[in-house]
Protein backbone atom coordinates (compact mmCIF):
# COMPACT_ATOMS: atom_id res chain seq x y z
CA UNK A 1 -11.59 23.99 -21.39
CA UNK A 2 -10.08 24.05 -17.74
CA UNK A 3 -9.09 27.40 -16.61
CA UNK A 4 -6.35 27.74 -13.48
CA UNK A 5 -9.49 28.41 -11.43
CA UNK A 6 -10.69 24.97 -11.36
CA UNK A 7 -7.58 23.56 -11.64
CA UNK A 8 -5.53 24.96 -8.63
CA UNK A 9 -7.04 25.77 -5.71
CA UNK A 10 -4.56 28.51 -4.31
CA UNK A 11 -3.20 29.99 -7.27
CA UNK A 12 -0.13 32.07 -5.51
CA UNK A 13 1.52 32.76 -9.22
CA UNK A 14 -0.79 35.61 -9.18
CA UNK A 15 1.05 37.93 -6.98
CA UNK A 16 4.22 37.27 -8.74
CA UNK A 17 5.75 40.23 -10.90
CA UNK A 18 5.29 38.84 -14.78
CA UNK A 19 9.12 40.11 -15.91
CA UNK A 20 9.57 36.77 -13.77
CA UNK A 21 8.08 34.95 -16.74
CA UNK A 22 10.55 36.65 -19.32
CA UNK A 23 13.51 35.30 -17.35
CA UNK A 24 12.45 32.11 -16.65
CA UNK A 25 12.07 31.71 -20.50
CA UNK A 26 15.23 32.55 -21.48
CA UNK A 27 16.83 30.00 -19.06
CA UNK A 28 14.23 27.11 -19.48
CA UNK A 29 16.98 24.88 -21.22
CA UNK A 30 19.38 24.82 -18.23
CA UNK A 31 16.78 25.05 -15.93
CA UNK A 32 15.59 21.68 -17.72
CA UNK A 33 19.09 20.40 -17.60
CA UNK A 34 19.29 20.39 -13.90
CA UNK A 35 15.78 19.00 -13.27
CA UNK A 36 16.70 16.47 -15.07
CA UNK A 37 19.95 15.75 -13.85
CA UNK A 38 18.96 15.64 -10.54
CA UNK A 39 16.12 13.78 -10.89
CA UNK A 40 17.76 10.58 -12.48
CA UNK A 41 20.60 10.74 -9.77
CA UNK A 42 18.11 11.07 -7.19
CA UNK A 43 15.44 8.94 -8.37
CA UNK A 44 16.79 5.28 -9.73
CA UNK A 45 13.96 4.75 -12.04
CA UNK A 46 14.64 7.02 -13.99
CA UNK A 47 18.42 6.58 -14.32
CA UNK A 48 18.25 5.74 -18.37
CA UNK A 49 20.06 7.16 -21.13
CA UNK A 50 18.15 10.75 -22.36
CA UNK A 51 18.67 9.16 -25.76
CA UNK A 52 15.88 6.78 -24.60
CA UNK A 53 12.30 6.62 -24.16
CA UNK A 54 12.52 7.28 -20.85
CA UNK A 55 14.89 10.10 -20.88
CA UNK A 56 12.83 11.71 -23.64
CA UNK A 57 10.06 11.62 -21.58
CA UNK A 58 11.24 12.84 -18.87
CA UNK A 59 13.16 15.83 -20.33
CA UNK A 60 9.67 16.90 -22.57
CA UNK A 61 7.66 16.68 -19.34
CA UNK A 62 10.32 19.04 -17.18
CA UNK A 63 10.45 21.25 -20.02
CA UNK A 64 6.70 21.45 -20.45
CA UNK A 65 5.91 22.34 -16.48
CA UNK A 66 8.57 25.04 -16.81
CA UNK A 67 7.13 26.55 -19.72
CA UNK A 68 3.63 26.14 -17.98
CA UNK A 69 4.77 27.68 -14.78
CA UNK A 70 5.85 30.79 -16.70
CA UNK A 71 2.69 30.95 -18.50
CA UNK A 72 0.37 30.73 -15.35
CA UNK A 73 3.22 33.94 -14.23
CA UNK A 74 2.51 36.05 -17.44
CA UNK A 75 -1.00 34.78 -17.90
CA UNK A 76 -2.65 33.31 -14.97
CA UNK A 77 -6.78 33.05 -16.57
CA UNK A 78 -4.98 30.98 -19.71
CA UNK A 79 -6.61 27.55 -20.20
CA UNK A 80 -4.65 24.74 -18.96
CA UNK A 81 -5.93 21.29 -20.49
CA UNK A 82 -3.20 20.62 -22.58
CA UNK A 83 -0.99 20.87 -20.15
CA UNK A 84 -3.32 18.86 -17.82
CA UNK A 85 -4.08 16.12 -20.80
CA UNK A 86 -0.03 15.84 -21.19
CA UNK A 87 0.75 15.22 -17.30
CA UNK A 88 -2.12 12.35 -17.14
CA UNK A 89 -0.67 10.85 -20.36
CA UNK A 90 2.61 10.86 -18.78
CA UNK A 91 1.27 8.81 -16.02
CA UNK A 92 -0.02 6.04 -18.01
CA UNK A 93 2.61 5.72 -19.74
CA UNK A 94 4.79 5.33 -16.41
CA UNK A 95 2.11 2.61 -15.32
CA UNK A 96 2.51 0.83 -18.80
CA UNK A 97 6.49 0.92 -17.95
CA UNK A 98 6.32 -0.66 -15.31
CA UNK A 99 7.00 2.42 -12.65
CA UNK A 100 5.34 3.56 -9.82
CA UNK A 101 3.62 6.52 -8.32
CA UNK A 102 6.38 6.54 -5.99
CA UNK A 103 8.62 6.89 -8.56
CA UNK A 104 6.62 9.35 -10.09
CA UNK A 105 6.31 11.85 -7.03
CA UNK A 106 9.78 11.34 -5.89
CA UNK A 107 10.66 12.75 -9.33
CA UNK A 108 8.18 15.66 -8.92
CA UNK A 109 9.61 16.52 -5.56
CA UNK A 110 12.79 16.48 -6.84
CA UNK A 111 12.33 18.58 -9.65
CA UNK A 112 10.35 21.34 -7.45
CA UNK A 113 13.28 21.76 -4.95
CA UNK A 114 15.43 22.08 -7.94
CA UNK A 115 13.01 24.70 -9.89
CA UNK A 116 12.77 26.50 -6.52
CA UNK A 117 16.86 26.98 -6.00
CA UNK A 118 16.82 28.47 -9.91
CA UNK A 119 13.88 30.66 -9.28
CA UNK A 120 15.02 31.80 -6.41
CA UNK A 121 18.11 32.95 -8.03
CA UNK A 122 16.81 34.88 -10.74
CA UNK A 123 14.92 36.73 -8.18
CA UNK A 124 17.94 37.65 -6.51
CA UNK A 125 19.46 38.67 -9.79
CA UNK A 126 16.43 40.44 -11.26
CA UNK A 127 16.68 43.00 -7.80
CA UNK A 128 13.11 41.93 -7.01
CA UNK A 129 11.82 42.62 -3.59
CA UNK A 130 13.38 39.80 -1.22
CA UNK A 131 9.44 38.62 0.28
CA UNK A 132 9.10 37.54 -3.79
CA UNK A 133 11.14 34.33 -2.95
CA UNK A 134 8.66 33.38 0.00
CA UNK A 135 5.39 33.93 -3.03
CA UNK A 136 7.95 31.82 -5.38
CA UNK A 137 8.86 28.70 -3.17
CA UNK A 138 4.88 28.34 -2.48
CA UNK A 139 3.87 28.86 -6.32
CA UNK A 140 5.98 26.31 -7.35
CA UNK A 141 4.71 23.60 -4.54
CA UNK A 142 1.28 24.30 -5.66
CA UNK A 143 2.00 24.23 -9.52
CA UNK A 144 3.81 20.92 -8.71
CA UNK A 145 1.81 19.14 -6.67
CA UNK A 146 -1.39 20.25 -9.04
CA UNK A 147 0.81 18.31 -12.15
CA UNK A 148 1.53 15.45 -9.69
CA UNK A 149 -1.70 15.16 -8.87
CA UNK A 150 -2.86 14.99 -12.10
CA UNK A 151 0.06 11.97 -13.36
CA UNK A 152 -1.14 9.62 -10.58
CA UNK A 153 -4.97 10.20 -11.78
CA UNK A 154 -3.42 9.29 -15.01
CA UNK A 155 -1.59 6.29 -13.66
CA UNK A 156 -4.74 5.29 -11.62
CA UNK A 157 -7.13 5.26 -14.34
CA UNK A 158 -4.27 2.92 -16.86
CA UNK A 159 -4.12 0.68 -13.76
CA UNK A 160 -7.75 0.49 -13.34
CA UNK A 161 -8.37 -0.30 -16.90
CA UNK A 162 -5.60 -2.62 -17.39
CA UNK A 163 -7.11 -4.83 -14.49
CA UNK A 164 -10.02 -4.90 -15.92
CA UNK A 165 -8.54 -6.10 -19.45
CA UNK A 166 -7.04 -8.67 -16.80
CA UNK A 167 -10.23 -9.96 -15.54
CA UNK A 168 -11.73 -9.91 -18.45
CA UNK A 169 -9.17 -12.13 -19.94
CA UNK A 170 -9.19 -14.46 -17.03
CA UNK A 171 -12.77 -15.10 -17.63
CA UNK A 172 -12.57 -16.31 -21.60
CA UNK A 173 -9.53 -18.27 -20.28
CA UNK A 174 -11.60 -20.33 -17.68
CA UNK A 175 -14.45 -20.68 -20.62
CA UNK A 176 -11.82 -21.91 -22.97
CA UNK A 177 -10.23 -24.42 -20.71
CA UNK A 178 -13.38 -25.37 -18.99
CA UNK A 179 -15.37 -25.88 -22.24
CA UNK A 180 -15.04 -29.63 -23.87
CA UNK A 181 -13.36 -28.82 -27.44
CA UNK A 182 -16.02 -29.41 -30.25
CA UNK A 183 -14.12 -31.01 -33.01
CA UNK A 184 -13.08 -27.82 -34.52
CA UNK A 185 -9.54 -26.81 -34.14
CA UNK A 186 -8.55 -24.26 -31.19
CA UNK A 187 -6.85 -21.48 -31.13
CA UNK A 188 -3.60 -21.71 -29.18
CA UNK A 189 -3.78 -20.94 -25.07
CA UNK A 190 -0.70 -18.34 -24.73
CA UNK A 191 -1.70 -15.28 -26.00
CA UNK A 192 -5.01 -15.56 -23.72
CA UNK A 193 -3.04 -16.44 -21.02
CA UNK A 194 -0.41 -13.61 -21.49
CA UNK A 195 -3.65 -11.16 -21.33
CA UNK A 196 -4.80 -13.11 -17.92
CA UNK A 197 -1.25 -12.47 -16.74
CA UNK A 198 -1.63 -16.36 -15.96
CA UNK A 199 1.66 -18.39 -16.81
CA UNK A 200 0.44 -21.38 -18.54
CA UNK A 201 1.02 -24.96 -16.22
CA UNK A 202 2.31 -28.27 -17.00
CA UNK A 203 -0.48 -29.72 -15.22
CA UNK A 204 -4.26 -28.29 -13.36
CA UNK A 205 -6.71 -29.84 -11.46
CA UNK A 206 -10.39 -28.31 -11.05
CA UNK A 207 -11.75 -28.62 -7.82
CA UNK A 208 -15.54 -27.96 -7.34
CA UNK A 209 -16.90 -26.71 -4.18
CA UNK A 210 -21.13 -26.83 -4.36
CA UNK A 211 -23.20 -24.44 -2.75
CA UNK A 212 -19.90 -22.27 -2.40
CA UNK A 213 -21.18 -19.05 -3.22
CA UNK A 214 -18.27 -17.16 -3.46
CA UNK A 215 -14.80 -18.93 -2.27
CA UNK A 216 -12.16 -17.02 -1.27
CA UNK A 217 -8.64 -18.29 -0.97
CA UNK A 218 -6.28 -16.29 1.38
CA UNK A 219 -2.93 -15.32 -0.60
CA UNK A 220 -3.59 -17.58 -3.71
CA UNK A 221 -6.61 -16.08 -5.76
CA UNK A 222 -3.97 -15.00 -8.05
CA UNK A 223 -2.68 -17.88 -8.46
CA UNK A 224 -6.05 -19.43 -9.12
CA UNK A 225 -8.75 -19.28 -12.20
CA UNK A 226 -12.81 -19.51 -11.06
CA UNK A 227 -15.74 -19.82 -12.46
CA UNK A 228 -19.55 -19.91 -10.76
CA UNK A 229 -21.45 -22.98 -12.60
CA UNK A 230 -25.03 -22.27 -10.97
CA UNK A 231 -24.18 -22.57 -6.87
CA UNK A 232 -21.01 -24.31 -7.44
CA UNK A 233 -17.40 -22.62 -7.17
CA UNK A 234 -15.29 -24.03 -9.59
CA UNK A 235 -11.36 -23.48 -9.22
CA UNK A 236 -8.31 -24.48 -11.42
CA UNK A 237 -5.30 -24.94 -9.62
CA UNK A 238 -2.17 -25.15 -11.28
CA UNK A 239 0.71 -27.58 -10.66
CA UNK A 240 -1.49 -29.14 -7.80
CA UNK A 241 1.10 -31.91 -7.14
CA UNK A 242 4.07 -29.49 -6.32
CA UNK A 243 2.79 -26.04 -5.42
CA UNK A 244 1.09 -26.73 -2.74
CA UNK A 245 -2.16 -24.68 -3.76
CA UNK A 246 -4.55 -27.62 -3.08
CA UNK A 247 -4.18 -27.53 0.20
CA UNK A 248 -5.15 -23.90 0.59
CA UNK A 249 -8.01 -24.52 -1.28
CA UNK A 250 -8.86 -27.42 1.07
CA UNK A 251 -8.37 -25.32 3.69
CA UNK A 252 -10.63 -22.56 2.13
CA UNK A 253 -13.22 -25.03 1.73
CA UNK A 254 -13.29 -26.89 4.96
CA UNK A 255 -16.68 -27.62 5.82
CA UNK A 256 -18.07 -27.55 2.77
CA UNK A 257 -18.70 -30.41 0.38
CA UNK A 258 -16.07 -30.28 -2.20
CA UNK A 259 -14.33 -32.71 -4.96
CA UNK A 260 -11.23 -32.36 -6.92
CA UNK A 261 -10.69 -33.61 -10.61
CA UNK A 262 -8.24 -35.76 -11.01
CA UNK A 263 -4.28 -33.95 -12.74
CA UNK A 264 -4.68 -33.67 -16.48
CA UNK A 265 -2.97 -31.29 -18.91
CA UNK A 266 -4.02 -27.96 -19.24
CA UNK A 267 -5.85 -27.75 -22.17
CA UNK A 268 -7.72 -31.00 -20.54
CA UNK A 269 -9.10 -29.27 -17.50
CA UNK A 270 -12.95 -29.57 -18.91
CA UNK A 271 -11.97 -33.46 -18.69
CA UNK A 272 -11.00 -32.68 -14.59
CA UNK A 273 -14.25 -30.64 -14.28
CA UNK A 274 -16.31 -33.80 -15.67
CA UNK A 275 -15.01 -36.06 -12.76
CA UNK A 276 -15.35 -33.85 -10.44
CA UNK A 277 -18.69 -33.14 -10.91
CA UNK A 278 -19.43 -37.05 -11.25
CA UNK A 279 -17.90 -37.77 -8.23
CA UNK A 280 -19.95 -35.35 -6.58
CA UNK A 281 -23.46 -36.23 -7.88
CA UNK A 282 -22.76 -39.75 -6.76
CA UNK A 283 -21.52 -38.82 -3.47
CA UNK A 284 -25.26 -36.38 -3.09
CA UNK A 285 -26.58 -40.04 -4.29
CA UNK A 286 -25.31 -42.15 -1.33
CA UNK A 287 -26.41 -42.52 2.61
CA UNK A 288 -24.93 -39.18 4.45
CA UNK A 289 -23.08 -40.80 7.35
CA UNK A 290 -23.49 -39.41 10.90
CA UNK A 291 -21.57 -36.08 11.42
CA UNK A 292 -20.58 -35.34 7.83
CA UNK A 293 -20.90 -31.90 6.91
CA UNK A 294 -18.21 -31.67 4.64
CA UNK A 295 -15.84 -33.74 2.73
CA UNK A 296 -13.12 -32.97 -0.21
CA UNK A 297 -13.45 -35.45 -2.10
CA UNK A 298 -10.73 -37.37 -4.77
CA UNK A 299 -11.71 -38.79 -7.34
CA UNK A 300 -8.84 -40.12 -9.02
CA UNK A 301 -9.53 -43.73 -7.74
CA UNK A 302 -12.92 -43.84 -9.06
CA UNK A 303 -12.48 -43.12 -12.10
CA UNK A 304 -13.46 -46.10 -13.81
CA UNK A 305 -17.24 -46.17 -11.35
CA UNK A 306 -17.52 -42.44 -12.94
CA UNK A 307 -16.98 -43.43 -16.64
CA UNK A 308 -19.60 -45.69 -16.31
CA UNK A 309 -21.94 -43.19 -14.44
CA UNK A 310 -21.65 -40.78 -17.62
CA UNK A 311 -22.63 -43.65 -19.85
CA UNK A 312 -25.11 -45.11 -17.26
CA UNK A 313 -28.26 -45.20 -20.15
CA UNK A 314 -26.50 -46.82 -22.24
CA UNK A 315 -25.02 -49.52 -19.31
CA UNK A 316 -28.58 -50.04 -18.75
CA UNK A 317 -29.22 -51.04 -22.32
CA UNK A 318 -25.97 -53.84 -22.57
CA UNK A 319 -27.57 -54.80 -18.49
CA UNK A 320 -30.34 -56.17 -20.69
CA UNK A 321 -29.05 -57.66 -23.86
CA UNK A 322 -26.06 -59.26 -21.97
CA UNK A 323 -27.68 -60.31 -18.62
CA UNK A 324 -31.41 -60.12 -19.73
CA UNK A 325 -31.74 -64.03 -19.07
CA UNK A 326 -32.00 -63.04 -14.95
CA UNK A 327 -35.11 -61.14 -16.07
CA UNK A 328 -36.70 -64.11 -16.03
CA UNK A 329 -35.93 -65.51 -12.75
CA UNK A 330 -37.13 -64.31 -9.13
CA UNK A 331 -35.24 -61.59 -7.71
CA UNK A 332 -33.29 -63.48 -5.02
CA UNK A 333 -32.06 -66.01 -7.74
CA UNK A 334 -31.05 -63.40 -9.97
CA UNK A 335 -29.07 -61.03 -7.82
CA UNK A 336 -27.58 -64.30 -6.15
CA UNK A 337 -26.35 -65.62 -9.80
CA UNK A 338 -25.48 -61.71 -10.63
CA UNK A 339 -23.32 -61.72 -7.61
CA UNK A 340 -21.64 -64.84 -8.22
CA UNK A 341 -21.12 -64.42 -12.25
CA UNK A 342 -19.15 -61.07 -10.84
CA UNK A 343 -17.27 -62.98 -8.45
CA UNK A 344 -16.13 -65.43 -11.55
CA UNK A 345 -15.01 -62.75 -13.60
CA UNK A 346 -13.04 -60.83 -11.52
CA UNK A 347 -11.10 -64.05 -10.35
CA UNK A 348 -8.04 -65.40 -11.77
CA UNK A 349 -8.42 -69.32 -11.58
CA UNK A 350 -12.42 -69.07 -12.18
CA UNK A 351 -12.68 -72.21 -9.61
CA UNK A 352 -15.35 -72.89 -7.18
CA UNK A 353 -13.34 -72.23 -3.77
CA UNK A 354 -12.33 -68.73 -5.50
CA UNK A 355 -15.26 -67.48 -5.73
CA UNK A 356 -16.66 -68.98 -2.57
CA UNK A 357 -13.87 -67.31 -0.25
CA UNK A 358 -14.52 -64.02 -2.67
CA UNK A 359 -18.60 -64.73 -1.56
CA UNK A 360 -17.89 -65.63 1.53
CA UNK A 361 -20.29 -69.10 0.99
CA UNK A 362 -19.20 -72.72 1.43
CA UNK A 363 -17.98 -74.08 -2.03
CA UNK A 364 -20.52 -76.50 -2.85
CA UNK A 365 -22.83 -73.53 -2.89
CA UNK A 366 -20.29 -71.90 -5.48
CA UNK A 367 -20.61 -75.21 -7.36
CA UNK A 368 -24.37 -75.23 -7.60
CA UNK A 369 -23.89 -71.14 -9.28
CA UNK A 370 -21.65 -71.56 -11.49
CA UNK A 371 -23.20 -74.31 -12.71
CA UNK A 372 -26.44 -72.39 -12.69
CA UNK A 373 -24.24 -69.99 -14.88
CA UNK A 374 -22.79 -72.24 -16.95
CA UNK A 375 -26.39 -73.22 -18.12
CA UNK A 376 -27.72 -70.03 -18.72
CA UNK A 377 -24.95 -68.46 -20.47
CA UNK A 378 -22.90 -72.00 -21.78
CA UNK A 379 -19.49 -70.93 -23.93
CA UNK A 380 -20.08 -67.22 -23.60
CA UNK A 381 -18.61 -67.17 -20.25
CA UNK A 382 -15.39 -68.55 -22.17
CA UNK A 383 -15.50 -65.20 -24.34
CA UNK A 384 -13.27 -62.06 -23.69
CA UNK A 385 -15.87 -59.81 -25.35
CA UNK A 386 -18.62 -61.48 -23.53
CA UNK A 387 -16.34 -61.22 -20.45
CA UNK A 388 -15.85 -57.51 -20.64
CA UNK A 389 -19.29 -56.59 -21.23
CA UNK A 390 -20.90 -58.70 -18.73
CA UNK A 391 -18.34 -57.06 -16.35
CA UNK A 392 -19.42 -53.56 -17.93
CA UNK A 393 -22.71 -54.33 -16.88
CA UNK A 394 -22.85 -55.49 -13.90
CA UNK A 395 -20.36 -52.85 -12.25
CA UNK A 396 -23.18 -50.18 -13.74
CA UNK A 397 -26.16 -52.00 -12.44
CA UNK A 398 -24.03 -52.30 -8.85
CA UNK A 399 -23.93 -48.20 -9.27
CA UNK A 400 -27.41 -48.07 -10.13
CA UNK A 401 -27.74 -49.65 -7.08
CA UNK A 402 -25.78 -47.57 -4.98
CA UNK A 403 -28.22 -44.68 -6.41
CA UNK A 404 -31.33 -45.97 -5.58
């Protein structure tokens, strides 16, 4: 139990006469009325009807202080933590309502100048010694300051917890949009958002920023979900085409190596992650040029290289069944005849002075490969399939190159 002692610190009720605690009593109801009165003139928050929630609370938590600041009058060593366990309920519930502790003090203040006047008057009529009203106007400041006090921890500690809830739902929501789905059906994305206080988008991007440690982005983390995947920062950004967030990320992350996904739908941002991630392995996989110490990377023009990255075994594996006839000619040869077989797919006409101008070589020498080609491979270079994966395979063993 919490006795006044540890409660209040100056406990000036004590030297008040306890026939104070009789009258006060009696009047509680219209002393309630004006408190409450007053406050919702005085404090706009509160300005709902008393048939309300609102107004109920209010006019139970006025009448409860009065009846407490009679009883610390009549019986100042009487335990309080009812009383105490009321006024921090009252300020979670004012924090769940969307108020303020503002709000709430203003309406404190109000009611103690209010409680004072009444007091005050009853002294007066009771014929108690005039130097009672000085004892009176500080009792009450302490008694409502002490409840004040004691609403805000209330309010505090909803607040606290309710941001935690928050970031606690943030982080399932990045695992749930950054995990690739696993043939099982999902549950839906709102009510997980609604927790992460995170309005669902149209459209996200992921941008990854490696060796980030933490990444903070001035006036938008709000705005932003993260995740730390090893060393790497990863960041969804919502609506990246229109609201401007990407650039404040590129901003945050200027000088570091960075990459952004390419703009997929929301419940696609694992698919963003991928490329970004891609994009970024094959950039640690190429020459560093001369002052580059950071980049931000796109990736939404390379998306075809990094589809074939992610599948890169398995390029390897058509590289040999569909081109395994260089095998078995030197290395010069073959990456000559590689080189030119690419230049005759990609061209519309497949004629000699095509691919020369696309080689750069005079067109005899263009001849002489593709008939080279045309020995080695014969009607297969007529076939779309054979077409596509030839093509498949040499634009993976051109990134394989690239690589090593």
């Amino acid at each position: 139990m919490t006795s006044p002692v540890e409660t209040f610190t100056r406990q000036p009720w004590r030297e008040l006469p306890p026939v104070l605690a009789e009258l006060i009593r009696a009047r509680t109801e219209s002393i309630v009325t004006d408190m409450t009165r007053a406050i919702r003139d005085e404090v706009p928050p509160y300005r709902r009807s008393l048939d309300s929630a609102v107004g109920r609370d209010l006019s139970e938590s006025i009448r409860r202080a009065v009846r407490q600041f009679a009883e610390l009058i009549e019986h100042p060593d009487s335990a309080q933590d009812h009383h105490l366990h009321h006024f921090r309920h009252l300020g979670r519930i004012e924090f769940l309502n969307g108020r303020t502790t503002d709000a709430l003090q203003a309406a404190f203040r109000v009611g103690a100048r209010v409680g004072s006047r009444r007091y005050a008057e009853m002294v007066q009529e009771a014929t108690l010694p005039p130097a009672t009203v000085l004892t009176l106007h500080e009792a009450v400041l302490v008694h409502i300051n002490a409840l004040s006090n004691e609403a805000v921890k209330g309010f505090l500690a909803a607040q606290q917890r309710s941001e935690g809830e928050v970031k606690r739902a943030r982080r399932a929501l990045v695992e749930r949009l950054l995990e690739p789905p696993r043939g099982h059906e999902r549950a839906p994305l709102g009510p997980l958002a609604e927790r992460a206080r995170w309005p669902l988008p149209g459209a996200v991007a992921t941008v990854v920023v490696r060796s980030a440690g933490r990444l903070t982005v001035p006036g938008a983390d709000g705005d932003l979900l993260s995740a730390n995947r090893g060393s790497d920062v990863v960041l969804i950004v919502p609506e990246p085409e229109t609201s401007g967030l990407l650039e404040r990320v590129r901003a945050a992350a200027r000088g570091q190596v960075a990459a952004v996904g390419p703009v997929v739908p929301v419940h696609e941002a694992w698919l963003s992650l991928q490329c970004a991630r891609l994009g970024l392995d094959r950039r640690a996989q190429l020459p560093t040029q001369p002052g580059d110490d950071g980049a931000f990377l796109r990736v939404d023009d390379e998306l075809a290289e990094l589809h074939l990255l992610r599948g890169a075994p398995i390029g390897e594996l058509l590289d040999r069944r569909v081109l395994g006839v260089f095998a078995d000619l030197p290395r010069g040869r073959a990456d000559r005849l590689a080189e030119t077989l690419d230049a005759l797919l990609m061209s519309w006409g497949r004629t000699a002075p095509e691919v020369a101008q696309a080689l750069g070589i005079h067109p005899q020498t263009a001849r002489q490969r593709l008939r080279r080609l045309e020995a080695l491979f014969g009607d297969r270079l007529a076939d779309p399939l054979f077409r596509f994966e030839a093509l498949l395979a040499l634009r993976t063993r051109a990134l394989r190159a690239d690589a090593g």
